[in-house]
N, C-alpha and C. Protein backbone atom coordinates (compact mmCIF):
# COMPACT_ATOMS: atom_id res chain seq x y z
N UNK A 1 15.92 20.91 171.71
CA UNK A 1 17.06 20.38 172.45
C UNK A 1 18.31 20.60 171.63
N UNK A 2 19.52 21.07 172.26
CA UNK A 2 20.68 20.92 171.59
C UNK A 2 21.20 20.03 171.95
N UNK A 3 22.59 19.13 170.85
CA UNK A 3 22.98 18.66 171.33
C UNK A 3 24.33 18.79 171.12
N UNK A 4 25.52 18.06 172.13
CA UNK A 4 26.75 18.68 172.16
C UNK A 4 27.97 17.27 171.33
N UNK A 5 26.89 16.29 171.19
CA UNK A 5 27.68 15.19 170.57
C UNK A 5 26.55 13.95 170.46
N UNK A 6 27.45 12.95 169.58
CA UNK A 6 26.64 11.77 169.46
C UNK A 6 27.74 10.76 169.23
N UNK A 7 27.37 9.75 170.52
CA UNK A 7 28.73 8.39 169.53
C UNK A 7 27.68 7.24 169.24
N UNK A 8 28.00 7.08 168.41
CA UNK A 8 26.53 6.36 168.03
C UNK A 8 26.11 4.88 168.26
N UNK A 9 27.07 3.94 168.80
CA UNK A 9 27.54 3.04 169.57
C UNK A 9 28.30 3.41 170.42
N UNK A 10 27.91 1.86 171.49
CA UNK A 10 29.31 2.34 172.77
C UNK A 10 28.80 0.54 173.23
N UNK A 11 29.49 -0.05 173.64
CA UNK A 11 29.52 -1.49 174.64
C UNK A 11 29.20 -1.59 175.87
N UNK A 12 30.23 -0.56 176.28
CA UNK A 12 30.25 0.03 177.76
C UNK A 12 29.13 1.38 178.62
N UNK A 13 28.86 2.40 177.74
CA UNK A 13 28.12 3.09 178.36
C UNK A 13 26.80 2.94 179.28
N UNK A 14 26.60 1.79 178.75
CA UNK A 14 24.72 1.02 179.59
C UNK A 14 25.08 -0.05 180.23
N UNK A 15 25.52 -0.67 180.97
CA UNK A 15 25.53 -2.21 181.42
C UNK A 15 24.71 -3.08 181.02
N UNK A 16 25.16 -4.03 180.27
CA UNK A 16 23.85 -4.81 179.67
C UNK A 16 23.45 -4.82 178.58
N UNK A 17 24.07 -3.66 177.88
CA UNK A 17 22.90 -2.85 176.53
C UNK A 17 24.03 -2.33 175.47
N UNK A 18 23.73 -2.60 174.17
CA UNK A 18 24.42 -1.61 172.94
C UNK A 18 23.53 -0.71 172.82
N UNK A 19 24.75 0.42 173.09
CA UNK A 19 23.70 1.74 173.45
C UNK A 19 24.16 3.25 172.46
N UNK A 20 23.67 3.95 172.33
CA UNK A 20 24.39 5.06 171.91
C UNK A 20 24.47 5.97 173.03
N UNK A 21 25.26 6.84 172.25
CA UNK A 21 25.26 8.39 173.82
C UNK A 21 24.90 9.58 173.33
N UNK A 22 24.63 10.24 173.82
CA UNK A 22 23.50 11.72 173.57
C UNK A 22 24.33 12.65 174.39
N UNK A 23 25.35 13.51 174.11
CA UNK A 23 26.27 14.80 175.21
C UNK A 23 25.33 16.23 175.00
N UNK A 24 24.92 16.33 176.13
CA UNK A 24 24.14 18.05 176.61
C UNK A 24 25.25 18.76 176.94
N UNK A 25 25.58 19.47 176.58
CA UNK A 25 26.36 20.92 177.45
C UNK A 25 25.94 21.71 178.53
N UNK A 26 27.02 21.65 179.48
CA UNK A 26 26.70 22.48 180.64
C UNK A 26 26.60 21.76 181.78
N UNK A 27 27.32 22.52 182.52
CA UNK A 27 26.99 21.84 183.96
C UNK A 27 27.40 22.96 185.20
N UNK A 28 26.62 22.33 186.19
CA UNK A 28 26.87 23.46 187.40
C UNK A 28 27.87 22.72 188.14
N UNK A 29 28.31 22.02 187.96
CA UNK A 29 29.88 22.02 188.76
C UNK A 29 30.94 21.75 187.90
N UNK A 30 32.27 22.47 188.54
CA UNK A 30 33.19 22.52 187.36
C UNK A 30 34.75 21.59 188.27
N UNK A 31 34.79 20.51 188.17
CA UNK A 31 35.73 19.58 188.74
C UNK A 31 37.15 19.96 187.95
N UNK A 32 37.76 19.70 189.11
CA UNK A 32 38.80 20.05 188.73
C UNK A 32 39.69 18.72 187.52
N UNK A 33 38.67 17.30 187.86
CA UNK A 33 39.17 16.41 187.15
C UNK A 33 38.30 15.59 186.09
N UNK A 34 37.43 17.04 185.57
CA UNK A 34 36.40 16.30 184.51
C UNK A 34 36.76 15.95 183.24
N UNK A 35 36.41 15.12 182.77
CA UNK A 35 36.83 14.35 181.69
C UNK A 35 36.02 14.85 180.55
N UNK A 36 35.13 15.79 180.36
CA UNK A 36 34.57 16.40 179.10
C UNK A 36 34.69 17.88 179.77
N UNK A 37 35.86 18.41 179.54
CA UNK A 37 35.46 20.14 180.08
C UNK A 37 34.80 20.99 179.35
N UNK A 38 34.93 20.65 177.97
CA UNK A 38 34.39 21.43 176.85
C UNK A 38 32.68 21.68 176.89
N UNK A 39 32.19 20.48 177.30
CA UNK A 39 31.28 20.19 177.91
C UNK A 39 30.96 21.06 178.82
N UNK A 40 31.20 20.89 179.63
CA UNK A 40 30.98 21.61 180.78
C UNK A 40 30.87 22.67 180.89
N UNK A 41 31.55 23.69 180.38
CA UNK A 41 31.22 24.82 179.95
C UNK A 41 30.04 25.42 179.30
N UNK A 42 29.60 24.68 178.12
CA UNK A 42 29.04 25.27 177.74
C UNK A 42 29.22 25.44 176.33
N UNK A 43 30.50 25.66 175.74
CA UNK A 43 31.11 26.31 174.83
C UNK A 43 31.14 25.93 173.66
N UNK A 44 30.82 24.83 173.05
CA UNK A 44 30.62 23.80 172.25
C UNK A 44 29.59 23.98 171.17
N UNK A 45 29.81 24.65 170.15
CA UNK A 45 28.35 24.85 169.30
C UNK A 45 28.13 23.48 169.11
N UNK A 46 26.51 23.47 168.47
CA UNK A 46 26.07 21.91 168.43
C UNK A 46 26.54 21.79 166.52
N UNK A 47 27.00 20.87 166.73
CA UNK A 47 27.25 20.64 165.38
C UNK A 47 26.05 20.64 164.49
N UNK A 48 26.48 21.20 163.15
CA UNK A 48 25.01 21.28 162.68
C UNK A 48 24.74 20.13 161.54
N UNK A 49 25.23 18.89 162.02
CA UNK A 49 24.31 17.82 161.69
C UNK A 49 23.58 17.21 162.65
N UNK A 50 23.95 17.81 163.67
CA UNK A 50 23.33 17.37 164.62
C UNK A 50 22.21 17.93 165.38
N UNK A 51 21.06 18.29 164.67
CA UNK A 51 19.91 18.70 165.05
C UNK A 51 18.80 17.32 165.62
N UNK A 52 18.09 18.02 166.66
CA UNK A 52 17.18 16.78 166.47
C UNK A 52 16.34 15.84 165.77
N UNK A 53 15.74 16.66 164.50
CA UNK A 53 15.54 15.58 163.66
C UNK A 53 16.48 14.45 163.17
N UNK A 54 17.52 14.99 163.18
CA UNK A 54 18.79 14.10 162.41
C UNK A 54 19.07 12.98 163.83
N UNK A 55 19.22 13.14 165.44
CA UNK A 55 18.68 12.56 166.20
C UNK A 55 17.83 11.02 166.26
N UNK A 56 16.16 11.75 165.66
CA UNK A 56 15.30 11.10 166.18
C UNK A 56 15.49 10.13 165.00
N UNK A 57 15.68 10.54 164.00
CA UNK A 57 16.17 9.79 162.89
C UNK A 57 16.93 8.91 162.76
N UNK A 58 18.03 9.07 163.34
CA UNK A 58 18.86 8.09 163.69
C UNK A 58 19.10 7.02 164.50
N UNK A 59 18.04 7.44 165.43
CA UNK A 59 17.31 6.59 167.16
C UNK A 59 16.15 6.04 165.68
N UNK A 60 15.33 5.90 164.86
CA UNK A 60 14.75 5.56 164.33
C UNK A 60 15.33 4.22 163.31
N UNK A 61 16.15 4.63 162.79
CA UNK A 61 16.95 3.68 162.23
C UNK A 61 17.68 2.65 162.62
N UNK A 62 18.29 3.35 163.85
CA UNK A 62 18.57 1.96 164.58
C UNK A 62 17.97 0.85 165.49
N UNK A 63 17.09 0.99 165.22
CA UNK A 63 16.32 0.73 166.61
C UNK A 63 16.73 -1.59 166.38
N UNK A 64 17.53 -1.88 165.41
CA UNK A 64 17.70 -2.99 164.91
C UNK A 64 19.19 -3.59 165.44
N UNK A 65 19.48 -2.07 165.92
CA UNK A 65 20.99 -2.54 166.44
C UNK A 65 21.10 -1.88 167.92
N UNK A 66 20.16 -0.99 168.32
CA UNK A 66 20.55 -0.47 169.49
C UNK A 66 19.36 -0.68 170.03
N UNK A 67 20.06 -0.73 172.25
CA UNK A 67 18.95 -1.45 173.08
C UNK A 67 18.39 -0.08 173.95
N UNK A 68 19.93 0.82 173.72
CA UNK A 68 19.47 2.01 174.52
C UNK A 68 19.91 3.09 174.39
N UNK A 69 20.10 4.29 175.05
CA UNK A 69 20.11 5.39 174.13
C UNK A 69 20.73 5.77 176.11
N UNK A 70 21.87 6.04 175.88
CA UNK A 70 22.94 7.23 177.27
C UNK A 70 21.91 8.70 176.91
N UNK A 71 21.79 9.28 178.37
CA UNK A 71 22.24 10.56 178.03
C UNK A 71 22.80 10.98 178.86
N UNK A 72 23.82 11.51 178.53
CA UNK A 72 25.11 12.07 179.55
C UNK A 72 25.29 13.66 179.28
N UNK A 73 26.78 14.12 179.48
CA UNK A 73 26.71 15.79 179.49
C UNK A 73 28.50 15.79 179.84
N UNK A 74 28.18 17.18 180.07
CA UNK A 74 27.80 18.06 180.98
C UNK A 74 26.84 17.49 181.73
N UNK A 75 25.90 18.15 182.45
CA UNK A 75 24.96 17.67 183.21
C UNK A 75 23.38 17.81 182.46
N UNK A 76 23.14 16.25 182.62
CA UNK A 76 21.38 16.23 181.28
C UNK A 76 20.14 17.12 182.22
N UNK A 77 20.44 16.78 183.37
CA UNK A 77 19.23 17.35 184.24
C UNK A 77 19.33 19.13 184.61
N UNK A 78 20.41 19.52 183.72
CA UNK A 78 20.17 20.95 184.00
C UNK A 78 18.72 21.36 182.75
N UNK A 79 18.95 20.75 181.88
CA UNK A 79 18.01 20.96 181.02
C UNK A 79 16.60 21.11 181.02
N UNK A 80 16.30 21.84 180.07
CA UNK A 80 14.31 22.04 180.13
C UNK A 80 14.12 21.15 179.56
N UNK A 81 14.53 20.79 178.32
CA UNK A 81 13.84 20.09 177.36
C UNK A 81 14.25 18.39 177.77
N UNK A 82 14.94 18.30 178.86
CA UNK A 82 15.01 16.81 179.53
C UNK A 82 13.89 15.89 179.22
N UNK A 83 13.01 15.85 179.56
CA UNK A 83 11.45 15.41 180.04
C UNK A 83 11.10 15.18 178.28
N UNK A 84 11.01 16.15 177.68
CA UNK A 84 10.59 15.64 176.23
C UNK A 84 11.47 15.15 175.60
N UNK A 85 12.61 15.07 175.94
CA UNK A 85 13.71 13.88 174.97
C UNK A 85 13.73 12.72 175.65
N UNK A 86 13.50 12.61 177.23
CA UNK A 86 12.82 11.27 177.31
C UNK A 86 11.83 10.47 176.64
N UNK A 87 10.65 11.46 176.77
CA UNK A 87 9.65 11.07 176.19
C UNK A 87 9.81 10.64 174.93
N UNK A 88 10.19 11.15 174.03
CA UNK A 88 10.28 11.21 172.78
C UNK A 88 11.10 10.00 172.43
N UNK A 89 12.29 9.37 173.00
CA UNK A 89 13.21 8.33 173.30
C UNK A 89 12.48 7.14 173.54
N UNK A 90 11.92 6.60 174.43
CA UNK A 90 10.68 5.97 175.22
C UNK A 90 9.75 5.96 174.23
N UNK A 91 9.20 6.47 173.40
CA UNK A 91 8.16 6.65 172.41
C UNK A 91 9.03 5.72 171.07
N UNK A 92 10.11 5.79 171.04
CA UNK A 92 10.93 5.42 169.90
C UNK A 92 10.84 3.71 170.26
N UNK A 93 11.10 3.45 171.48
CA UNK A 93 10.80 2.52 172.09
C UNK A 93 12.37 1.33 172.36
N UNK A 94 13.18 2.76 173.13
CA UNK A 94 14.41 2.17 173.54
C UNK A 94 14.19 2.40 175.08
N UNK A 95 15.54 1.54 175.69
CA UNK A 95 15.77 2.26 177.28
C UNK A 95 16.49 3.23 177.25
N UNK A 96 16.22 4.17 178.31
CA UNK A 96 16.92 5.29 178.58
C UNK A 96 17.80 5.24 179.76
N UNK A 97 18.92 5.33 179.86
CA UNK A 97 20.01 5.86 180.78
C UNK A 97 20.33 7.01 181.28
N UNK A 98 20.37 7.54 182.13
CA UNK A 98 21.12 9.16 182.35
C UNK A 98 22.12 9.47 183.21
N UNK A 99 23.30 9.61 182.73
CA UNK A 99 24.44 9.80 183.77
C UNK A 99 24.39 11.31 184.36
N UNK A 100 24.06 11.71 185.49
CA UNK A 100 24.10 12.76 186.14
C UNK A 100 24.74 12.80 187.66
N UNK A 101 24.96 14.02 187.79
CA UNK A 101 26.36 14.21 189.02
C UNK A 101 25.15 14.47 190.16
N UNK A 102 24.11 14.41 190.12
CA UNK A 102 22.81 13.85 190.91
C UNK A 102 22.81 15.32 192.18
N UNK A 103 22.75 16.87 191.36
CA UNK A 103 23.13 17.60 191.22
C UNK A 103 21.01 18.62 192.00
N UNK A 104 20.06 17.70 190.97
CA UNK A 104 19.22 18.17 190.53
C UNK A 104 17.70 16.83 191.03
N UNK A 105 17.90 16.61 192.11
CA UNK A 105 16.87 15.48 192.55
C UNK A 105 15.80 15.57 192.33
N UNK A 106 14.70 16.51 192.06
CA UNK A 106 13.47 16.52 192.04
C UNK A 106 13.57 16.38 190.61
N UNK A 107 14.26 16.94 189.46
CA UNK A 107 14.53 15.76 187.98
C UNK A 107 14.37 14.48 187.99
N UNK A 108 15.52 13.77 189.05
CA UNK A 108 15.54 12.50 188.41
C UNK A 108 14.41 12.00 189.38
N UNK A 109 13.48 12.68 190.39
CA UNK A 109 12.13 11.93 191.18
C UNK A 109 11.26 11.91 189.87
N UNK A 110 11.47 12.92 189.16
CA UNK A 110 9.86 13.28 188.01
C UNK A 110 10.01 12.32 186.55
N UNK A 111 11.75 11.79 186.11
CA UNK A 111 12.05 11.27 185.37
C UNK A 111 11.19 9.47 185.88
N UNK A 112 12.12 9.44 187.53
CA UNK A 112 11.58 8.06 187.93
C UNK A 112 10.02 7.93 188.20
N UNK A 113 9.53 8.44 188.55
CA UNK A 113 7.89 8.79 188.78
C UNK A 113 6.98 8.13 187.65
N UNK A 114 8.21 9.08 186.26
CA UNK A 114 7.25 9.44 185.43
C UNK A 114 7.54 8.27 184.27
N UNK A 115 8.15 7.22 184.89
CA UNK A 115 9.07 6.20 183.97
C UNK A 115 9.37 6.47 182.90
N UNK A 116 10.48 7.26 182.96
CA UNK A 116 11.04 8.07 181.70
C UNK A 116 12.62 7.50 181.71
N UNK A 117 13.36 6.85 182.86
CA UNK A 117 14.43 6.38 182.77
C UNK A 117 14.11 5.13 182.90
N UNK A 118 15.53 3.96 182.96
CA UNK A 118 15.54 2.78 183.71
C UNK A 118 17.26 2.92 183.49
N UNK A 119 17.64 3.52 183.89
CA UNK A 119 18.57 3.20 184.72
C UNK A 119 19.39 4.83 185.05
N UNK A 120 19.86 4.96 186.49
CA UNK A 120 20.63 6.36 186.81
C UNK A 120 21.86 5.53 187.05
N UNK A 121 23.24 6.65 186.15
CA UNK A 121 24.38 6.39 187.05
C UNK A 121 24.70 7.39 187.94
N UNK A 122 25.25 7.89 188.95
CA UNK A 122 25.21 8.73 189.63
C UNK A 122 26.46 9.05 189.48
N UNK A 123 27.33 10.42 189.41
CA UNK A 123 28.94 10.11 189.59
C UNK A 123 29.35 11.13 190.75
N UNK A 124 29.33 10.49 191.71
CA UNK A 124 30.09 10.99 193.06
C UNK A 124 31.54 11.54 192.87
N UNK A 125 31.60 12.79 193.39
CA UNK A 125 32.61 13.44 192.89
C UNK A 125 33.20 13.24 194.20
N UNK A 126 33.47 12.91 195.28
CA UNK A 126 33.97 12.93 196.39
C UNK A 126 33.07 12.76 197.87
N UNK A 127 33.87 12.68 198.46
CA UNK A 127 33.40 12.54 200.32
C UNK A 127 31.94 14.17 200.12
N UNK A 128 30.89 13.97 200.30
CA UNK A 128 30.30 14.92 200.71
C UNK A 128 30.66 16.14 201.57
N UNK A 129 31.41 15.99 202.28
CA UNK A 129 31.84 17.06 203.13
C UNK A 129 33.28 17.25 202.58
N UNK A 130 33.56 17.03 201.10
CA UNK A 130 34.62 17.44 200.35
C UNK A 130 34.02 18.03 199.22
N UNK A 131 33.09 18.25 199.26
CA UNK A 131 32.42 19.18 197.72
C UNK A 131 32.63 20.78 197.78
N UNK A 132 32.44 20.95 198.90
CA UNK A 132 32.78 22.65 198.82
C UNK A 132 34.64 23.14 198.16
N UNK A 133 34.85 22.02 198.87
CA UNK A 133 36.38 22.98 198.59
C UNK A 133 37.35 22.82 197.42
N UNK A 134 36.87 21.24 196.98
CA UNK A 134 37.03 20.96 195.47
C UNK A 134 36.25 21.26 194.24
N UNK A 135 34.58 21.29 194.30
CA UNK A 135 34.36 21.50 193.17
C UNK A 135 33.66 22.75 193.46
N UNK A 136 33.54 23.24 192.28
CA UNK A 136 33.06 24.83 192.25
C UNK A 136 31.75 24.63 191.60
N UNK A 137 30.79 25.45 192.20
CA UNK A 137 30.02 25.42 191.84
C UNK A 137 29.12 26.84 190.93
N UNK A 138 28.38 26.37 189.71
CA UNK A 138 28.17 27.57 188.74
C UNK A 138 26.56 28.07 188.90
């Protein structure tokens, strides 16, 4: 898994929960009013302290101060390696969050199925029959 950032606390990102956040790169829609574009793209080398061991390590260490673990993006469900950083998260023995533009449904059926989340935010980019002409799709 790459990753495109880490804030390692947040108050707000989980409702309920001191959580950290986990940023994937990439996404298939490109809004005209997204708030991580860098993201979105793609373009972002992963910093190189930021490998997954250094990650799981750190989800390891805290596990005394944190309740849950974001993963946000770009978009998390474009990803392969989704499913095993759940797992692997869940194994650590936090909750998992995933903010996705809900882009990729049979993900978040196999995530919920497979109780790999507990909680989706969804972020509605507009009126459904306003998606074509505002956001572009990649």
């Amino acid at each position: 898994m790459r990753f495109a950032g880490l804030q390692k606390n947040s108050l707000i990102d989980y409702p309920g929960k001191i959580s950290c956040v986990l940023f994937l790169s990439g996404c298939n829609f490109d809004c005209p009013y997204c708030h991580n574009p860098d993201l979105v793209r793609g373009t972002l080398p992963q910093p190189a302290y930021l490998d997954e061991k250094m990650v799981y390590d750190f989800l390891e260490r805290s596990k005394a101060f944190l309740e849950g673990v974001v993963i946000s993006g770009g978009e998390p469900t474009l990803k392969k390696d989704l499913i095993p950083l759940c797992e692997k998260i869940k194994q650590i023995g936090y909750s998992v969050k995933l903010d996705t533009n809900g882009s990729q449904p049979q993900v978040m059926k196999r995530l919920i199925d497979e109780r790999l989340v507990d909680y989706i935010a969804m972020d509605i980019k507009t009126y459904p029959f306003h998606y074509s002409p505002l956001i572009t799709l990649h």
